[in-house]
ModelCIF file with pLDDT and N, C-alpha, C, O atoms, coordinates in Angstrom:
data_MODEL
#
_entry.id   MODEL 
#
_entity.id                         1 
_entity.type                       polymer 
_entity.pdbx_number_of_molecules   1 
#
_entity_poly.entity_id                      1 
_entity_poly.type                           'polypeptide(L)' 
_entity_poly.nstd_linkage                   no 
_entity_poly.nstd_monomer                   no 
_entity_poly.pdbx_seq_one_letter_code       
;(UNK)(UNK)(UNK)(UNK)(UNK)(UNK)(UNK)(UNK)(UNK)(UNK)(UNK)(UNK)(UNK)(UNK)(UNK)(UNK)
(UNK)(UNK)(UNK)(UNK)(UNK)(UNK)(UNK)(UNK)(UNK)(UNK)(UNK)(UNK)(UNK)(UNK)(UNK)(UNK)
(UNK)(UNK)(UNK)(UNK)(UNK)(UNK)(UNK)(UNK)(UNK)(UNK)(UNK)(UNK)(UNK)
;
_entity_poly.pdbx_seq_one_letter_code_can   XXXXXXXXXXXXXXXXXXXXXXXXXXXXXXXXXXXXXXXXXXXXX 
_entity_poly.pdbx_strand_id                 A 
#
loop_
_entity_poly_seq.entity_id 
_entity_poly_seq.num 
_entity_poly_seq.mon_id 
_entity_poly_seq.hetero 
1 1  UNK n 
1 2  UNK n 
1 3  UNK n 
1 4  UNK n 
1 5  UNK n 
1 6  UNK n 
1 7  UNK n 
1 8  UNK n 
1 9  UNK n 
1 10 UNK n 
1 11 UNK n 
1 12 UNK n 
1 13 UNK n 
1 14 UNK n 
1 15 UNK n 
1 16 UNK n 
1 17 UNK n 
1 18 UNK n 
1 19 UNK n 
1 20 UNK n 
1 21 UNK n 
1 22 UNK n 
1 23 UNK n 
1 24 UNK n 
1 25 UNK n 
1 26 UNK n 
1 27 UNK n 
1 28 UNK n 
1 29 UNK n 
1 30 UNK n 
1 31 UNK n 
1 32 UNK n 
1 33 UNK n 
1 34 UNK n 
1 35 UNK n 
1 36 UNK n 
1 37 UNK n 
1 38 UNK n 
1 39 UNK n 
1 40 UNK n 
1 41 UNK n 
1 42 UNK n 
1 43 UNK n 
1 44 UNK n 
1 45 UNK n 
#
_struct_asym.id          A 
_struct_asym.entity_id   1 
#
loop_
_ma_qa_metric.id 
_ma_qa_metric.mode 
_ma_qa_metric.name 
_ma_qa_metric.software_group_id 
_ma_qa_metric.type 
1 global pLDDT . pLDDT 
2 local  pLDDT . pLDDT 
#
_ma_qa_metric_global.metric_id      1 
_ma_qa_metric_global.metric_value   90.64 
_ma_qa_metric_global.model_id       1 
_ma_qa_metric_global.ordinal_id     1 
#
loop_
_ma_qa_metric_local.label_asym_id 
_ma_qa_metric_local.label_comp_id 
_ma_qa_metric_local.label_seq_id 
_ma_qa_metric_local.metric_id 
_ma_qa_metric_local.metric_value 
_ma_qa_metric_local.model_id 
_ma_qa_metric_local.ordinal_id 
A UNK 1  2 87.00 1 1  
A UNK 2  2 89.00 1 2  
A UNK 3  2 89.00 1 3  
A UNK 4  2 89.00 1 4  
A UNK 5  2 90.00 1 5  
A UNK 6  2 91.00 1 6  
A UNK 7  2 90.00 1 7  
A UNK 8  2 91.00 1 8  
A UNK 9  2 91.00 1 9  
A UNK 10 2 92.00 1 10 
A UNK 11 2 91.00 1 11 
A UNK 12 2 92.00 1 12 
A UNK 13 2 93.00 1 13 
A UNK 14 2 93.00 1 14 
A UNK 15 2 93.00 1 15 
A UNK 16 2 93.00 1 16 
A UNK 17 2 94.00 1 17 
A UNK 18 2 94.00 1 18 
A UNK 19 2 94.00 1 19 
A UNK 20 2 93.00 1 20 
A UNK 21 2 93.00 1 21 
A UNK 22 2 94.00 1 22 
A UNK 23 2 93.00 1 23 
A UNK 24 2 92.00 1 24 
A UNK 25 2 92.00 1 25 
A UNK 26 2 93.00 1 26 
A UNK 27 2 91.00 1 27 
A UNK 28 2 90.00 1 28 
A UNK 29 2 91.00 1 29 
A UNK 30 2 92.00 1 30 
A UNK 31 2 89.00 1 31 
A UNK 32 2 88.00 1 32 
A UNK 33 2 91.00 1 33 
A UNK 34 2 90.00 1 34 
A UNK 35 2 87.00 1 35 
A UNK 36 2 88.00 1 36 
A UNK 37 2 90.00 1 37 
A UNK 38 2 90.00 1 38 
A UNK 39 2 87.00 1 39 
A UNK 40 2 89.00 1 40 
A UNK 41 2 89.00 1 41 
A UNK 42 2 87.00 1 42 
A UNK 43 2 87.00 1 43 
A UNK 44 2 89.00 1 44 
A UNK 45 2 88.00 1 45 
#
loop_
_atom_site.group_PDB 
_atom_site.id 
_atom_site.type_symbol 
_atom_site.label_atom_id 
_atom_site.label_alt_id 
_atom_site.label_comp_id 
_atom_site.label_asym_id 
_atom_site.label_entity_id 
_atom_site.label_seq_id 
_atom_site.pdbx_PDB_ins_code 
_atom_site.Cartn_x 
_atom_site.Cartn_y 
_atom_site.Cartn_z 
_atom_site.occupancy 
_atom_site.B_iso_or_equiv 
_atom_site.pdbx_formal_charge 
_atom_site.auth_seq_id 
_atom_site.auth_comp_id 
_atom_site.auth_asym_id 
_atom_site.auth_atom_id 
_atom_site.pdbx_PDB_model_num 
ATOM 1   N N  . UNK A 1 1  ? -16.698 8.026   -19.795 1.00 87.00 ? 1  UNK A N  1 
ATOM 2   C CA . UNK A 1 1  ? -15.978 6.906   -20.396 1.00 87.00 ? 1  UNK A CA 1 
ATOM 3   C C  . UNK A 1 1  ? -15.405 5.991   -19.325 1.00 87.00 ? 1  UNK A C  1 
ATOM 4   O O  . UNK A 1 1  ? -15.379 4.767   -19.458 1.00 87.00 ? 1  UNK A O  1 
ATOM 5   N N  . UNK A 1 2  ? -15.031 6.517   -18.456 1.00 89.00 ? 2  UNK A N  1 
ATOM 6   C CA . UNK A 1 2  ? -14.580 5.749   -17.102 1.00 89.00 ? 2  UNK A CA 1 
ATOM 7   C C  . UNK A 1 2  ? -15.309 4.982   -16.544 1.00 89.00 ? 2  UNK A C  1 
ATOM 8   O O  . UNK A 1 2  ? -14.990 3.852   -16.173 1.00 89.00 ? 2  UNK A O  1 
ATOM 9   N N  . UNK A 1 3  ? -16.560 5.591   -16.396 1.00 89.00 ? 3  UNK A N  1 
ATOM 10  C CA . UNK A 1 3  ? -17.967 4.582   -16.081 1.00 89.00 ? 3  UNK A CA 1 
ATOM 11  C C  . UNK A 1 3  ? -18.045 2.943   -16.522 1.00 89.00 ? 3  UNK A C  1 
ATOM 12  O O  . UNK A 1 3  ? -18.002 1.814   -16.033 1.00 89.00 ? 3  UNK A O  1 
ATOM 13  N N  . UNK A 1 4  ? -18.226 3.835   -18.125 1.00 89.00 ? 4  UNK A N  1 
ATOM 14  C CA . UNK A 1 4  ? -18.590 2.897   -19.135 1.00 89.00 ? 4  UNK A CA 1 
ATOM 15  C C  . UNK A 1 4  ? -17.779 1.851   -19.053 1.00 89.00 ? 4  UNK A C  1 
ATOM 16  O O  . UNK A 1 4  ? -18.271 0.722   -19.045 1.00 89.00 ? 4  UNK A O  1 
ATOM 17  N N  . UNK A 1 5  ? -16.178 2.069   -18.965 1.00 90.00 ? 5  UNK A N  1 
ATOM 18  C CA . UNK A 1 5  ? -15.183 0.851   -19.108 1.00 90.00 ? 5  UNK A CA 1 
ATOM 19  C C  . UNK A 1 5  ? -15.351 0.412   -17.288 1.00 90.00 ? 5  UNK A C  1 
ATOM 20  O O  . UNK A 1 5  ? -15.311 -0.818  -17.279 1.00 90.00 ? 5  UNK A O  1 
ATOM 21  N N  . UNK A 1 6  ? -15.461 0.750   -16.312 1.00 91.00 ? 6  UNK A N  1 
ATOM 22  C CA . UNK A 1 6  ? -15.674 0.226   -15.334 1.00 91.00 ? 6  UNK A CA 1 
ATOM 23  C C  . UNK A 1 6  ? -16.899 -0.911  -15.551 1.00 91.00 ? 6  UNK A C  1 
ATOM 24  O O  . UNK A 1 6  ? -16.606 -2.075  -15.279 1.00 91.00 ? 6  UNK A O  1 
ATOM 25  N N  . UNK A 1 7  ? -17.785 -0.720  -15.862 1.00 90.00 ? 7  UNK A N  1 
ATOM 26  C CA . UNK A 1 7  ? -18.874 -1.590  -16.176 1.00 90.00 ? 7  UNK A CA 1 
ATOM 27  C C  . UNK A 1 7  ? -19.073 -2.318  -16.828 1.00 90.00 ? 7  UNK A C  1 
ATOM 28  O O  . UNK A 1 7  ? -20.102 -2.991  -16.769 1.00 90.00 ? 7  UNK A O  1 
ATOM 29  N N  . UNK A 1 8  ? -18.157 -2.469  -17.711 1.00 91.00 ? 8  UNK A N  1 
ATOM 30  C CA . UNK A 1 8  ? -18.001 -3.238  -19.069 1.00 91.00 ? 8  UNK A CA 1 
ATOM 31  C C  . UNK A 1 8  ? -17.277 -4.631  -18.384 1.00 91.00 ? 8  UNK A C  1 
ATOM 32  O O  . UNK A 1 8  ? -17.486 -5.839  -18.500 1.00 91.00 ? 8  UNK A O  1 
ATOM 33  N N  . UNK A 1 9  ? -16.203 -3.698  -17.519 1.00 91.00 ? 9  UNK A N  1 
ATOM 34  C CA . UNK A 1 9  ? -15.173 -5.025  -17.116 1.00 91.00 ? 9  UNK A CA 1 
ATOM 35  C C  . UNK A 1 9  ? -16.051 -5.670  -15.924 1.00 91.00 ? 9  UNK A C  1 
ATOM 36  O O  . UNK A 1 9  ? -16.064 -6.885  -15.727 1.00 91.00 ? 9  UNK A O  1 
ATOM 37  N N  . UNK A 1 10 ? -16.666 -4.894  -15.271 1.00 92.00 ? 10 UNK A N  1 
ATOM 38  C CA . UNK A 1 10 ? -17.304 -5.718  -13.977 1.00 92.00 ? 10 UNK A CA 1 
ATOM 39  C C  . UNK A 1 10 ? -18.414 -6.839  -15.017 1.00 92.00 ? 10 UNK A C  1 
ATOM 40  O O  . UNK A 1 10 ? -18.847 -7.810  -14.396 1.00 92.00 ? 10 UNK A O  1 
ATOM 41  N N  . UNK A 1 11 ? -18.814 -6.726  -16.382 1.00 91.00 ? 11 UNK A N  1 
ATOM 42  C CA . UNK A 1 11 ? -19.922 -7.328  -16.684 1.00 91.00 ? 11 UNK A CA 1 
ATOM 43  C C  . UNK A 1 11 ? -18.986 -8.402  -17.114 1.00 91.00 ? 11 UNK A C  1 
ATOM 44  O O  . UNK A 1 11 ? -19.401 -9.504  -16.756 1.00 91.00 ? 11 UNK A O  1 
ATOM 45  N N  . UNK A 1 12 ? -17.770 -8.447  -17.816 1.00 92.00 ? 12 UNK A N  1 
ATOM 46  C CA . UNK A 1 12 ? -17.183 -9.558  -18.029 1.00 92.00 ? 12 UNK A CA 1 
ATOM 47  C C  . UNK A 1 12 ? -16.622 -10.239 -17.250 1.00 92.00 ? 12 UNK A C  1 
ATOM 48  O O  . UNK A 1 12 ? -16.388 -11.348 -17.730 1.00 92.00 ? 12 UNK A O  1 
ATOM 49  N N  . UNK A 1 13 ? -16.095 -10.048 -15.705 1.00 93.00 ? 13 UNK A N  1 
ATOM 50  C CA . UNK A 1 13 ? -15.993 -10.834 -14.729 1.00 93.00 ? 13 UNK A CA 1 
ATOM 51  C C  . UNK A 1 13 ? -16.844 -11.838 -14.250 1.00 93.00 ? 13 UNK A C  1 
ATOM 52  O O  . UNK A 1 13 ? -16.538 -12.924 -13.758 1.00 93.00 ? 13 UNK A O  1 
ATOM 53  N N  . UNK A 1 14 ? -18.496 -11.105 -14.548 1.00 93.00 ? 14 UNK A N  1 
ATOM 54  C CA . UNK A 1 14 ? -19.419 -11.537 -14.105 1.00 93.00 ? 14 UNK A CA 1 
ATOM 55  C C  . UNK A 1 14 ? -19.569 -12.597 -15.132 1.00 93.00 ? 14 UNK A C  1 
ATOM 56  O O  . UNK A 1 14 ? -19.819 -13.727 -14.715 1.00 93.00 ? 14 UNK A O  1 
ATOM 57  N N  . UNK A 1 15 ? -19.477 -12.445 -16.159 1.00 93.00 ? 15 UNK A N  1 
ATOM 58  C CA . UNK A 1 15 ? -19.674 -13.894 -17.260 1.00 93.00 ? 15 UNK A CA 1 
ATOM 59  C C  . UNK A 1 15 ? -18.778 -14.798 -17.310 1.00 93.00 ? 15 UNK A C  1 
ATOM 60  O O  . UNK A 1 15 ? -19.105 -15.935 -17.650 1.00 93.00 ? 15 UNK A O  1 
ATOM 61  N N  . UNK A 1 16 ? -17.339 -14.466 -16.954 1.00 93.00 ? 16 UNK A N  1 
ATOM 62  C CA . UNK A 1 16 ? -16.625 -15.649 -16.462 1.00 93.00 ? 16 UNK A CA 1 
ATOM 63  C C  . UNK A 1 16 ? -17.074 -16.479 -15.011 1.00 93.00 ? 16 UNK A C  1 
ATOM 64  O O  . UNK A 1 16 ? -17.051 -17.710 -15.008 1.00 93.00 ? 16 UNK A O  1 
ATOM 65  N N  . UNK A 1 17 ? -17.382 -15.897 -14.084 1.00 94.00 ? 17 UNK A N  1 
ATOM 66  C CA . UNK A 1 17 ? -17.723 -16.236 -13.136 1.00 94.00 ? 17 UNK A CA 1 
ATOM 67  C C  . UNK A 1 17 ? -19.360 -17.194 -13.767 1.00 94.00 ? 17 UNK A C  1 
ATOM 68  O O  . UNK A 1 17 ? -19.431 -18.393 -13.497 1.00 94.00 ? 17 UNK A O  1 
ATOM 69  N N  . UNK A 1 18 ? -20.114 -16.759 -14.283 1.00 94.00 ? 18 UNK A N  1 
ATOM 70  C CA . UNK A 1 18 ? -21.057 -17.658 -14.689 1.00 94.00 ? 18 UNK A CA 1 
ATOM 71  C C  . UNK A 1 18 ? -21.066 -18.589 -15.749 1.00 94.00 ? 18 UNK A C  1 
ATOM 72  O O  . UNK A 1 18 ? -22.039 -19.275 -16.063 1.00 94.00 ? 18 UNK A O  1 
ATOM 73  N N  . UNK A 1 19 ? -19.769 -18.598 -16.388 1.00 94.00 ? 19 UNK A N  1 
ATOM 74  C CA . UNK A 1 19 ? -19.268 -19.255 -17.047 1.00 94.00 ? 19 UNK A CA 1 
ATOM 75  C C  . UNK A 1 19 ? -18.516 -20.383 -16.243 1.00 94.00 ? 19 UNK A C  1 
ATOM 76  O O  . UNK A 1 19 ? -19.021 -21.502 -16.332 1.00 94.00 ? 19 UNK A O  1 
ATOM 77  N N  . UNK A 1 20 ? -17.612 -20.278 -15.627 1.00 93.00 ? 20 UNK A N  1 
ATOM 78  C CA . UNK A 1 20 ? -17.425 -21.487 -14.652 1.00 93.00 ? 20 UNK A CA 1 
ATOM 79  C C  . UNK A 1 20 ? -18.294 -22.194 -14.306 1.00 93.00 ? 20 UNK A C  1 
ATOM 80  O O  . UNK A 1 20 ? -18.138 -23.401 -14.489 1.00 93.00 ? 20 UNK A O  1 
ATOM 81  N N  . UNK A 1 21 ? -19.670 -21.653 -13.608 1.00 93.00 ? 21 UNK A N  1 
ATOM 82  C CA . UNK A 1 21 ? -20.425 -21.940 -12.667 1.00 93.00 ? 21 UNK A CA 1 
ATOM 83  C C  . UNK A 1 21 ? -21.359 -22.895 -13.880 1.00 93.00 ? 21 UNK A C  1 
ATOM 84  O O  . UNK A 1 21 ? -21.656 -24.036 -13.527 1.00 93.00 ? 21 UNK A O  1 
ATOM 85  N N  . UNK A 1 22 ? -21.615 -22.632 -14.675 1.00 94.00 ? 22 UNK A N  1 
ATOM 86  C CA . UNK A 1 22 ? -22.571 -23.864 -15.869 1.00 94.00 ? 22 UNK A CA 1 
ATOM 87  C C  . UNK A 1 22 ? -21.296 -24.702 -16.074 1.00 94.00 ? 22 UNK A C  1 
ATOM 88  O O  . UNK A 1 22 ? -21.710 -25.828 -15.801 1.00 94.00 ? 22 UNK A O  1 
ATOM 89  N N  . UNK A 1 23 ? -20.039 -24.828 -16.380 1.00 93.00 ? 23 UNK A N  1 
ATOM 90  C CA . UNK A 1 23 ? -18.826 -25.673 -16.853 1.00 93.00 ? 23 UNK A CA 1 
ATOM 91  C C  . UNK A 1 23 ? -19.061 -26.277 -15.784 1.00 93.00 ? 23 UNK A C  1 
ATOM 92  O O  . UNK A 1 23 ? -19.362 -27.421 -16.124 1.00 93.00 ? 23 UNK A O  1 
ATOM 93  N N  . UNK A 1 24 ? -19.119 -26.163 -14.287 1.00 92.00 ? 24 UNK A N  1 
ATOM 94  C CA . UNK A 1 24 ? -19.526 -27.248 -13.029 1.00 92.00 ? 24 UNK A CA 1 
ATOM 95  C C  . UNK A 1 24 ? -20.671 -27.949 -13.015 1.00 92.00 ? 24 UNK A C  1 
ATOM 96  O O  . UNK A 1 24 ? -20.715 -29.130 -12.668 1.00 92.00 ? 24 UNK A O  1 
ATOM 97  N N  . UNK A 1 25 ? -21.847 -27.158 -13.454 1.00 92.00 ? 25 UNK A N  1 
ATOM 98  C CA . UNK A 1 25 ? -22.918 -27.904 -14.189 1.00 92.00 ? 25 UNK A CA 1 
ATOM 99  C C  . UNK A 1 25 ? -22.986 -28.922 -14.468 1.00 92.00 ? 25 UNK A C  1 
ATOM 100 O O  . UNK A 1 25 ? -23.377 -29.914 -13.852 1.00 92.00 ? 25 UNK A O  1 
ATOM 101 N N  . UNK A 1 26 ? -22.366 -28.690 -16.062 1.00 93.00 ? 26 UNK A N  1 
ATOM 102 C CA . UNK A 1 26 ? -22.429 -29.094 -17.055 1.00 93.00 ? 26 UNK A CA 1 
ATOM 103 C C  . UNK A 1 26 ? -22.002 -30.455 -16.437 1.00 93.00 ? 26 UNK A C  1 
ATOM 104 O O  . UNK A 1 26 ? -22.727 -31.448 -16.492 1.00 93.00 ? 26 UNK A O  1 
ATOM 105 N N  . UNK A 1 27 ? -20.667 -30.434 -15.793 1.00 91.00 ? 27 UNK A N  1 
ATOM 106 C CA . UNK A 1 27 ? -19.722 -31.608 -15.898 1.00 91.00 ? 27 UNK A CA 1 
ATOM 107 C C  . UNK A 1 27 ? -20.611 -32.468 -14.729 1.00 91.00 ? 27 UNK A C  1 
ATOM 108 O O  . UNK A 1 27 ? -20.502 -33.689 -14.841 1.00 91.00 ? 27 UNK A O  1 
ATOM 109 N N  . UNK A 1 28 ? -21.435 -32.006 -13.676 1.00 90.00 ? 28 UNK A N  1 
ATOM 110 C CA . UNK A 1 28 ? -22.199 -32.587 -12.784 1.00 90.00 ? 28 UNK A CA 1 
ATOM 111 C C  . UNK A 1 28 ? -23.772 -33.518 -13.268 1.00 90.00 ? 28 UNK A C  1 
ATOM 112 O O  . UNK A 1 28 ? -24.409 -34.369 -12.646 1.00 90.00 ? 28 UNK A O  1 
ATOM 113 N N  . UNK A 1 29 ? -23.935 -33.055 -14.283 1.00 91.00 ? 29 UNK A N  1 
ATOM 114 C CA . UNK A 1 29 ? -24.573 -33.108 -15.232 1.00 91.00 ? 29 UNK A CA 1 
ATOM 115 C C  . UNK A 1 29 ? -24.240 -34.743 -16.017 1.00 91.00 ? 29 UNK A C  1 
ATOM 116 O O  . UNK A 1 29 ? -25.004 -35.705 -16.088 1.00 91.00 ? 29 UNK A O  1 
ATOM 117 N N  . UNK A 1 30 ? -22.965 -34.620 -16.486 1.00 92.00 ? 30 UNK A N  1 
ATOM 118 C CA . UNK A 1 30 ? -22.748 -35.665 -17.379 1.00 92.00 ? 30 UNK A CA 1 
ATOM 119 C C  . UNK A 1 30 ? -22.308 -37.073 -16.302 1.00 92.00 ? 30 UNK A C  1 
ATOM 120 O O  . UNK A 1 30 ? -22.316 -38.245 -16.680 1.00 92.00 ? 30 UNK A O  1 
ATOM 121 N N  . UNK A 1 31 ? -21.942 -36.599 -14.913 1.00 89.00 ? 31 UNK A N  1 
ATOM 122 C CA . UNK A 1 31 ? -21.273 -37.461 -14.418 1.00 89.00 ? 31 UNK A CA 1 
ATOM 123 C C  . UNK A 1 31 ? -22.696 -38.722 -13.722 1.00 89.00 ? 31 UNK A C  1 
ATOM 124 O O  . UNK A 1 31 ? -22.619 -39.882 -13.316 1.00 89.00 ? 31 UNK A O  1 
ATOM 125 N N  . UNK A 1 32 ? -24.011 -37.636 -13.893 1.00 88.00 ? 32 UNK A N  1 
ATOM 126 C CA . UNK A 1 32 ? -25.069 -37.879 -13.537 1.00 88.00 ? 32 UNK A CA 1 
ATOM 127 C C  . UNK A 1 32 ? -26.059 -39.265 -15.110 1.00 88.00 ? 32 UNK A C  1 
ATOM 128 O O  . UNK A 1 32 ? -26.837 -40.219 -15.084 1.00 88.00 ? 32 UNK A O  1 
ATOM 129 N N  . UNK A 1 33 ? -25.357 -38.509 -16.097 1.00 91.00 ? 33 UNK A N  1 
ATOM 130 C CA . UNK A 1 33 ? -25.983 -39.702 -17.092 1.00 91.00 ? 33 UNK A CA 1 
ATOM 131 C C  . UNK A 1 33 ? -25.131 -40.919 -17.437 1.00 91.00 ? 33 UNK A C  1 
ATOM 132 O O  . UNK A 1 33 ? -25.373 -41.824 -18.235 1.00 91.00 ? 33 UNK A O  1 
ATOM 133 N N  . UNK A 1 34 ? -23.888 -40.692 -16.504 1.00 90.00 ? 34 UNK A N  1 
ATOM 134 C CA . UNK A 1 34 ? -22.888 -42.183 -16.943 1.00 90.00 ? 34 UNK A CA 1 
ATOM 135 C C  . UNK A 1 34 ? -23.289 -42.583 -15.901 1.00 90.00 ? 34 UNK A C  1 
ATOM 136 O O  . UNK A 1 34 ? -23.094 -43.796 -15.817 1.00 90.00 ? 34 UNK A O  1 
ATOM 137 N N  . UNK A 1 35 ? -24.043 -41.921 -14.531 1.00 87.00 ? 35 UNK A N  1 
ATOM 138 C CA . UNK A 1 35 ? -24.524 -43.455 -13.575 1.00 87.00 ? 35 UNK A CA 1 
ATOM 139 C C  . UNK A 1 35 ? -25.572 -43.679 -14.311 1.00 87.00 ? 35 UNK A C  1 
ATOM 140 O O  . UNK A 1 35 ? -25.441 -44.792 -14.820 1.00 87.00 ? 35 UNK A O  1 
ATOM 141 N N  . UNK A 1 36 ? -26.664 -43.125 -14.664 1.00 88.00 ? 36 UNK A N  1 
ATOM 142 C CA . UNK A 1 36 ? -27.541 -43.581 -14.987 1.00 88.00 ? 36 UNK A CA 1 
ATOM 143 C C  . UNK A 1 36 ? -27.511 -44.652 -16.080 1.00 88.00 ? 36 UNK A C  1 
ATOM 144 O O  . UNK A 1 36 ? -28.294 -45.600 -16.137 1.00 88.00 ? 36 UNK A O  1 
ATOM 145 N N  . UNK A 1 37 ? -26.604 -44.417 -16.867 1.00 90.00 ? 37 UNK A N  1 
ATOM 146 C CA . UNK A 1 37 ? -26.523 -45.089 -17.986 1.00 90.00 ? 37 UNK A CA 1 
ATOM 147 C C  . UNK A 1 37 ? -25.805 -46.253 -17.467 1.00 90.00 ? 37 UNK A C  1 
ATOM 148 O O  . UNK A 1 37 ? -25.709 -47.050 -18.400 1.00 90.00 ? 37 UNK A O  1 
ATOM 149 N N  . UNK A 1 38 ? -25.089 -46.863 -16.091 1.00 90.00 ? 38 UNK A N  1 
ATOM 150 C CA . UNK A 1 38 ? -24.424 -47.870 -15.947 1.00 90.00 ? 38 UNK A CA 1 
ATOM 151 C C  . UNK A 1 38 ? -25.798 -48.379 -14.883 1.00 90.00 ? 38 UNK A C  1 
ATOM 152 O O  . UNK A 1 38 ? -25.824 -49.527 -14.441 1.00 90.00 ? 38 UNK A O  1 
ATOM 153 N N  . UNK A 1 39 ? -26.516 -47.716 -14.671 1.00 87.00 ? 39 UNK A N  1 
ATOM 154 C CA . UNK A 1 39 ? -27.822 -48.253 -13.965 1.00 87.00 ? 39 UNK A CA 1 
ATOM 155 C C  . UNK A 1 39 ? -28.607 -49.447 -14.851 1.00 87.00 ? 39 UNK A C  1 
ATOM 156 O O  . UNK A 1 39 ? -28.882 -50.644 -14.771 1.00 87.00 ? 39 UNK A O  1 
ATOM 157 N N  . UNK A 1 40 ? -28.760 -48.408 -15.663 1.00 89.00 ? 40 UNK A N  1 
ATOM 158 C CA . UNK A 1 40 ? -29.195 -48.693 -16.999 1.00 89.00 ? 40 UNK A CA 1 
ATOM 159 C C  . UNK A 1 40 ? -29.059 -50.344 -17.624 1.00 89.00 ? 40 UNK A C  1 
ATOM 160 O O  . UNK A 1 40 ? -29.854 -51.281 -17.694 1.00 89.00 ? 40 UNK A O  1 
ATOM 161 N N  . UNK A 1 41 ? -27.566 -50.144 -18.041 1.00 89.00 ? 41 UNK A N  1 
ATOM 162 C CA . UNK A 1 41 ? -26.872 -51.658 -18.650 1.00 89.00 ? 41 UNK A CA 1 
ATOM 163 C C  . UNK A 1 41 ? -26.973 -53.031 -17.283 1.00 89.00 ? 41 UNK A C  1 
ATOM 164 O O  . UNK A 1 41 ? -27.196 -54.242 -17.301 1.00 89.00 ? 41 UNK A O  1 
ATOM 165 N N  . UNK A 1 42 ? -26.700 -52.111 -16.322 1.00 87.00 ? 42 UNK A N  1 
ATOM 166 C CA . UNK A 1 42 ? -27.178 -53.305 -14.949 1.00 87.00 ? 42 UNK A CA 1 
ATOM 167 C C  . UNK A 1 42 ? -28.380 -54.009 -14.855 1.00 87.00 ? 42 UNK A C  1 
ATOM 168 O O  . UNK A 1 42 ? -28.689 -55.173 -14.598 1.00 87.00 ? 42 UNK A O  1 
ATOM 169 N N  . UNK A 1 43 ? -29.309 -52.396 -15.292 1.00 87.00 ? 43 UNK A N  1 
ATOM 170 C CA . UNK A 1 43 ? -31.309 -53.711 -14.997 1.00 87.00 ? 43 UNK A CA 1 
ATOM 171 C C  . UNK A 1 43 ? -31.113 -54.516 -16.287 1.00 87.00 ? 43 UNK A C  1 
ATOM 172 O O  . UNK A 1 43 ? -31.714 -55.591 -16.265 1.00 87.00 ? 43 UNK A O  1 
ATOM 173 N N  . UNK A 1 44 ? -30.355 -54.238 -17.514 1.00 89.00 ? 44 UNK A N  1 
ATOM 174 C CA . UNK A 1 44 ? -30.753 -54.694 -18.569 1.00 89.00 ? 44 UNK A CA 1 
ATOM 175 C C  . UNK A 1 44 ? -30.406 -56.361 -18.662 1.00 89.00 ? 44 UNK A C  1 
ATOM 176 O O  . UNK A 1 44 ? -31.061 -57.213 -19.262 1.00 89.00 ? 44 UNK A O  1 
ATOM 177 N N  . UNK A 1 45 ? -29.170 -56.541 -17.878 1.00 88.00 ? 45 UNK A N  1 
ATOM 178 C CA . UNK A 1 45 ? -28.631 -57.571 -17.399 1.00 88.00 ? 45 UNK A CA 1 
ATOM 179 C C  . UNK A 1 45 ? -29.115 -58.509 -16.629 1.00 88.00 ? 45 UNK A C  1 
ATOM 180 O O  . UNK A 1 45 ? -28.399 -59.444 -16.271 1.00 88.00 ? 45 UNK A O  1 
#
């Protein structure tokens, strides 16, 4: 049982930790389609 809960918690560290790591993504991500999208309205101009 000691195992088991040792491993359990190391697996949920590990999903916060990869949980951050897509939330940096993510947000790198969006900061990437508001240039594009001000690229965008510029050629259109």
């Amino acid at each position: 049982k000691a195992i088991v809960l040792q491993k359990t918690i190391d697996y949920i560290q590990f999903l916060h930790k990869e949980k951050k790591k897509q939330e940096e993504e993510v947000s790198t991500l969006r900061k990437d389609v508001m240039a594009l999208k001000i690229m965008k309205v510029n050629y259109e101009q």
